[in-house]
N, C-alpha and C. Protein backbone atom coordinates (compact mmCIF):
# COMPACT_ATOMS: atom_id res chain seq x y z
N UNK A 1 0.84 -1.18 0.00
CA UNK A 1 0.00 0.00 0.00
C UNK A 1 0.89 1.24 0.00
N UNK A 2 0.13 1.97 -0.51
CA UNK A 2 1.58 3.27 -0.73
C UNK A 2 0.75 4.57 0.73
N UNK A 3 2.07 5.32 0.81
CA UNK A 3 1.74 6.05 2.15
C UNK A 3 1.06 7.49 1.60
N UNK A 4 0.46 8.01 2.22
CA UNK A 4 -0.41 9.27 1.80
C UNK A 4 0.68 10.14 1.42
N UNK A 5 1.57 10.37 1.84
CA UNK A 5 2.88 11.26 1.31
C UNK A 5 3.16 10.62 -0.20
N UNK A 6 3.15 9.74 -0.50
CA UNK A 6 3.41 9.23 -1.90
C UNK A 6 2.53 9.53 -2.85
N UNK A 7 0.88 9.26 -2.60
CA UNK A 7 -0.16 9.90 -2.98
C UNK A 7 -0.07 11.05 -3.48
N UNK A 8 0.27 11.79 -2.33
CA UNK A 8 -0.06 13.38 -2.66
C UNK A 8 0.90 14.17 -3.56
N UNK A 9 2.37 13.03 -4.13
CA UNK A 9 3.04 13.24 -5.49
C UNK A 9 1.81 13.43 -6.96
N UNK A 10 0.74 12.41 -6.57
CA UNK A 10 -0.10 12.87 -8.45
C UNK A 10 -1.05 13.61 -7.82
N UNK A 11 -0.82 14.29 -6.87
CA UNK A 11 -2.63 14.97 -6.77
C UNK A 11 -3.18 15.89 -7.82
N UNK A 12 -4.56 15.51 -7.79
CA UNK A 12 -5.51 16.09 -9.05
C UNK A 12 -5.54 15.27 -10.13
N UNK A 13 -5.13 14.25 -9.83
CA UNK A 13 -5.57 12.96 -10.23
C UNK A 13 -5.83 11.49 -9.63
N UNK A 14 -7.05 10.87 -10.05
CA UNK A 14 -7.24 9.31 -9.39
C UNK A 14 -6.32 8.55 -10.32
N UNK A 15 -6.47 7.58 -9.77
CA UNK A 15 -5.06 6.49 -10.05
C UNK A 15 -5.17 5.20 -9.72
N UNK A 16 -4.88 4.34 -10.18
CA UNK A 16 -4.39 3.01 -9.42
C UNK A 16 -2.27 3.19 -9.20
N UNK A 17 -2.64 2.48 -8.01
CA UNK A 17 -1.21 2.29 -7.74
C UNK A 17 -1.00 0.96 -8.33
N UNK A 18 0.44 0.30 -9.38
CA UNK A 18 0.32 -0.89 -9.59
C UNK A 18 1.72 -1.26 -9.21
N UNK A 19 1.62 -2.79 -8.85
CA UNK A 19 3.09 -3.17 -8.19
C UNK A 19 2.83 -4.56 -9.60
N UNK A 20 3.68 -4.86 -9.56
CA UNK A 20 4.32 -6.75 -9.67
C UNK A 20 4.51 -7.31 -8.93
N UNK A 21 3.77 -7.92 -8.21
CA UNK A 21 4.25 -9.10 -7.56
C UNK A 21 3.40 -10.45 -7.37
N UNK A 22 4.79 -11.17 -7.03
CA UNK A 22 4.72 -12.79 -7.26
C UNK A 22 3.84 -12.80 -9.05
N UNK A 23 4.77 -12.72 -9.84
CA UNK A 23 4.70 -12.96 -11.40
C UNK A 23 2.71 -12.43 -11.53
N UNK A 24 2.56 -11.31 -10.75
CA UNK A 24 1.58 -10.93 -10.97
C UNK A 24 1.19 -9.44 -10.76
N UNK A 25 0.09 -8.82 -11.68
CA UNK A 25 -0.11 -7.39 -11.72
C UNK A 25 -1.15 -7.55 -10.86
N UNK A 26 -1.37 -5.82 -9.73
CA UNK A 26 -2.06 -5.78 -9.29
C UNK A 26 -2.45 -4.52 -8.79
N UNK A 27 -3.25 -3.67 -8.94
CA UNK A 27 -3.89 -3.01 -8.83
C UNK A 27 -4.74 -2.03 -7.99
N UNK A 28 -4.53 -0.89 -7.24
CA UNK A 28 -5.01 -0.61 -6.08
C UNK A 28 -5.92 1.19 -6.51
N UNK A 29 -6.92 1.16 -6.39
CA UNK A 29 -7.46 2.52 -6.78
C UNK A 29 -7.65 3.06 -5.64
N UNK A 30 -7.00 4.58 -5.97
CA UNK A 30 -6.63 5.80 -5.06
C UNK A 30 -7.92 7.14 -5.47
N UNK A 31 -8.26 7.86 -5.36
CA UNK A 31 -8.49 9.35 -5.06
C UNK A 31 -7.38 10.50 -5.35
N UNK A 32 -7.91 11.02 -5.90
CA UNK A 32 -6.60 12.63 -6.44
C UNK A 32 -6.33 12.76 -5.14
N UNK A 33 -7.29 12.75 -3.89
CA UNK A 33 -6.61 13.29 -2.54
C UNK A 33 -5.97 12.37 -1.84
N UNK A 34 -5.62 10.93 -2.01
CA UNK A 34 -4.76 9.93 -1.75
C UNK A 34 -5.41 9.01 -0.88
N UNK A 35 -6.86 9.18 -0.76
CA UNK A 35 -7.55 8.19 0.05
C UNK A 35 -7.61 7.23 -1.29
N UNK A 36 -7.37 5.23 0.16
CA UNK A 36 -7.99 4.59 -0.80
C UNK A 36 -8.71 4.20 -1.32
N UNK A 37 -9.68 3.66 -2.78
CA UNK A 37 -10.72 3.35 -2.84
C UNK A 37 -11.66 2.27 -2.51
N UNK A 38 -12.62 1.76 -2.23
CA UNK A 38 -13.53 0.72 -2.57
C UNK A 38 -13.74 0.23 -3.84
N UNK A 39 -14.25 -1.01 -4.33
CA UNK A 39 -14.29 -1.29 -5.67
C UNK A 39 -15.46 -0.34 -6.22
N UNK A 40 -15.73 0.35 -5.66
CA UNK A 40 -16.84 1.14 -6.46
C UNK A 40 -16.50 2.72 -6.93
N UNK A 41 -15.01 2.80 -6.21
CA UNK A 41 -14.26 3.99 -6.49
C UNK A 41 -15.43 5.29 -6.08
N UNK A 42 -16.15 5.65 -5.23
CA UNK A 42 -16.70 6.77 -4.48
C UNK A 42 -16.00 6.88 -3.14
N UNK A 43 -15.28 8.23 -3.45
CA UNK A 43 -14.21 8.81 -2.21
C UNK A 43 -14.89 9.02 -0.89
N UNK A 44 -14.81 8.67 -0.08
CA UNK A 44 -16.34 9.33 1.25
C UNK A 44 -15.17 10.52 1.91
N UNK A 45 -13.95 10.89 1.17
CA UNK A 45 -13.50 11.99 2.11
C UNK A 45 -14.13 13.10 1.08
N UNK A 46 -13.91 13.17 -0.61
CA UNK A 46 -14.49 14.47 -1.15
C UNK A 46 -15.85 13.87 -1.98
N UNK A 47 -16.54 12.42 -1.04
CA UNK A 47 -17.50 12.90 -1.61
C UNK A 47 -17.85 12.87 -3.08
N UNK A 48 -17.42 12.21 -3.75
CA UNK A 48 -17.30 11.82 -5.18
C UNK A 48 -16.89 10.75 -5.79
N UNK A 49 -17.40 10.30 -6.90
CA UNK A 49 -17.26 9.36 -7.65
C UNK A 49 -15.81 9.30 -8.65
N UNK A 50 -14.71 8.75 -8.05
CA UNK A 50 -13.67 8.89 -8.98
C UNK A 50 -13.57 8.40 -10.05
N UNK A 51 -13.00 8.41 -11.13
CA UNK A 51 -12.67 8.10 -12.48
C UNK A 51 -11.11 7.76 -12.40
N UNK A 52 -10.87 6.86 -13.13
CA UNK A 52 -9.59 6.68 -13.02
C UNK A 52 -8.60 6.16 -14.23
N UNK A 53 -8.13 6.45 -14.85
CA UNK A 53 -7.52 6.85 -16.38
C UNK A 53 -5.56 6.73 -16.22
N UNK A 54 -5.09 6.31 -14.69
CA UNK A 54 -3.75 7.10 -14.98
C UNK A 54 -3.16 5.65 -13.94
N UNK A 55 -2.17 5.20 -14.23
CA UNK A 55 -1.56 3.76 -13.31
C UNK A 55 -0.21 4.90 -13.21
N UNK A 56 -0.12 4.26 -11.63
CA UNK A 56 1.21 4.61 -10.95
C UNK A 56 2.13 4.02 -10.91
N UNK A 57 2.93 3.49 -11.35
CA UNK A 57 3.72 2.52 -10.89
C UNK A 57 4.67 2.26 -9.92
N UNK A 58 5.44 1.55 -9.38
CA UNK A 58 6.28 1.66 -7.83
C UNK A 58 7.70 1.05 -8.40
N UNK A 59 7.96 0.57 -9.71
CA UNK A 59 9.46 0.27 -10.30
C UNK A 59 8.68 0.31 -12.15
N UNK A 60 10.24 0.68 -12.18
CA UNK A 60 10.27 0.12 -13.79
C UNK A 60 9.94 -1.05 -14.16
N UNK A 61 9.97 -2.42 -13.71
CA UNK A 61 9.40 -3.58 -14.35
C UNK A 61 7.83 -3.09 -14.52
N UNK A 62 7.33 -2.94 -13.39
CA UNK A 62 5.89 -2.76 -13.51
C UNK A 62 5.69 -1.67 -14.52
N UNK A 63 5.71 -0.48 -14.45
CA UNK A 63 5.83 -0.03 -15.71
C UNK A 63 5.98 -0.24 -17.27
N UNK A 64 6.80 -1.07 -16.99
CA UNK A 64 7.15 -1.71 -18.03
C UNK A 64 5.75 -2.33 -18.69
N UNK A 65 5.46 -3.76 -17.87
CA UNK A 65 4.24 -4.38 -17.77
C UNK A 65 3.24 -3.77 -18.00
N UNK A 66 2.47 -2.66 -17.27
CA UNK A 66 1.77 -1.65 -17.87
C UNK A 66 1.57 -1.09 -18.74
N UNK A 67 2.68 -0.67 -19.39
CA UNK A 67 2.44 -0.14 -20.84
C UNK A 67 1.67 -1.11 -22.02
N UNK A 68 2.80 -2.35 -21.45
CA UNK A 68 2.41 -3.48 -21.94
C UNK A 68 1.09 -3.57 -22.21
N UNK A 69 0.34 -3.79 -21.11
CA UNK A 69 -1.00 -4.11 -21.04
C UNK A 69 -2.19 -3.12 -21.75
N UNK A 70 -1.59 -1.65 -21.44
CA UNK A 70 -2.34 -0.58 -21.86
C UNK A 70 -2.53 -0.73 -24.09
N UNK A 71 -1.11 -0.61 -24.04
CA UNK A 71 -1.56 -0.81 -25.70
C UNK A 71 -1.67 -2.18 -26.23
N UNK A 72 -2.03 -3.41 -25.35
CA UNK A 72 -2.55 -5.10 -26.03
C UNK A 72 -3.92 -4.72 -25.68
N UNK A 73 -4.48 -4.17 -25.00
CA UNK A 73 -5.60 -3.83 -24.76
C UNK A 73 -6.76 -2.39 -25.09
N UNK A 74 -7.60 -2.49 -25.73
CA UNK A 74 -8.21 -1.27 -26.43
C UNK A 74 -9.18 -0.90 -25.42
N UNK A 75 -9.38 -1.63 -24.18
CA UNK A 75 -10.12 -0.74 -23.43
C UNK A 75 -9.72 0.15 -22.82
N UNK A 76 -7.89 0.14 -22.38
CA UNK A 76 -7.36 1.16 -21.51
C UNK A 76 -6.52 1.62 -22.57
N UNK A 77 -7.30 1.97 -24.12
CA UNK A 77 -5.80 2.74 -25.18
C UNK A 77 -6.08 4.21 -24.17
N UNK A 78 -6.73 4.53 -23.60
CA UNK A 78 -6.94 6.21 -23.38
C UNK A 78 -6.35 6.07 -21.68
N UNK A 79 -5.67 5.40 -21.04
CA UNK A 79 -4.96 5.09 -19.97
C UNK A 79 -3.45 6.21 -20.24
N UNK A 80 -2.46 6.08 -19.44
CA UNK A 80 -1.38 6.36 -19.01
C UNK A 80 -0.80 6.47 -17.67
N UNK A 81 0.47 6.05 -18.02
CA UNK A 81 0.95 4.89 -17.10
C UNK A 81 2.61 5.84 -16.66
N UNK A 82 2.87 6.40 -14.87
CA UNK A 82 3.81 6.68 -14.84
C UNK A 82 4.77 6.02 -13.30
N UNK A 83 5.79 6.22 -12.77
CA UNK A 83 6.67 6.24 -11.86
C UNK A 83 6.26 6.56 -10.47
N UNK A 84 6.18 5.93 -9.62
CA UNK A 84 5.77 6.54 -8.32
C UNK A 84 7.04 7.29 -7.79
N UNK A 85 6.79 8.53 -8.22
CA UNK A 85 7.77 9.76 -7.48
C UNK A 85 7.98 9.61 -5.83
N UNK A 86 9.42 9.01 -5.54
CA UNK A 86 9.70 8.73 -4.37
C UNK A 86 10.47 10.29 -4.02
């Protein structure tokens, strides 16, 4: 899980945070204000329904992987995918 200080690197945007691990992608949806989500992605701190369009990543492999996934796949071509700014 990433710490609210890490979060508040993309704010003004929702996000999934994505890691690799154990030979697997996985996925965690955040809030522009760094709370985390429910699978239904409605923030109960602002109160809104997030949207989420942008993967974080926590290393370059995953990144890597991500991109990957973003252009084999035409549901997330309108995705983008960056670095979790440590």
């Amino acid at each position: 899980m990433t710490s609210k200080q890490d979060a508040e690197n993309v704010v003004g945007r929702d996000f999934f945070l994505a890691k690799w691990e154990e030979d697997q992608l996985t996925m965690e949806p955040f809030c522009s204000c760094g709370q985390a989500l429910d699978e239904d992605y409605f923030c109960p701190k602002c109160q809104r329904q997030c949207t989420i369009h942008y993967f974080v990543c926590e290393d370059s492999t995953t990144l890597s992987v991500v991109r990957r996934f973003i252009q084999g796949n035409p549901s997330f071509r309108n995705f983008e995918a960056d670095l979790l700014k440590q």
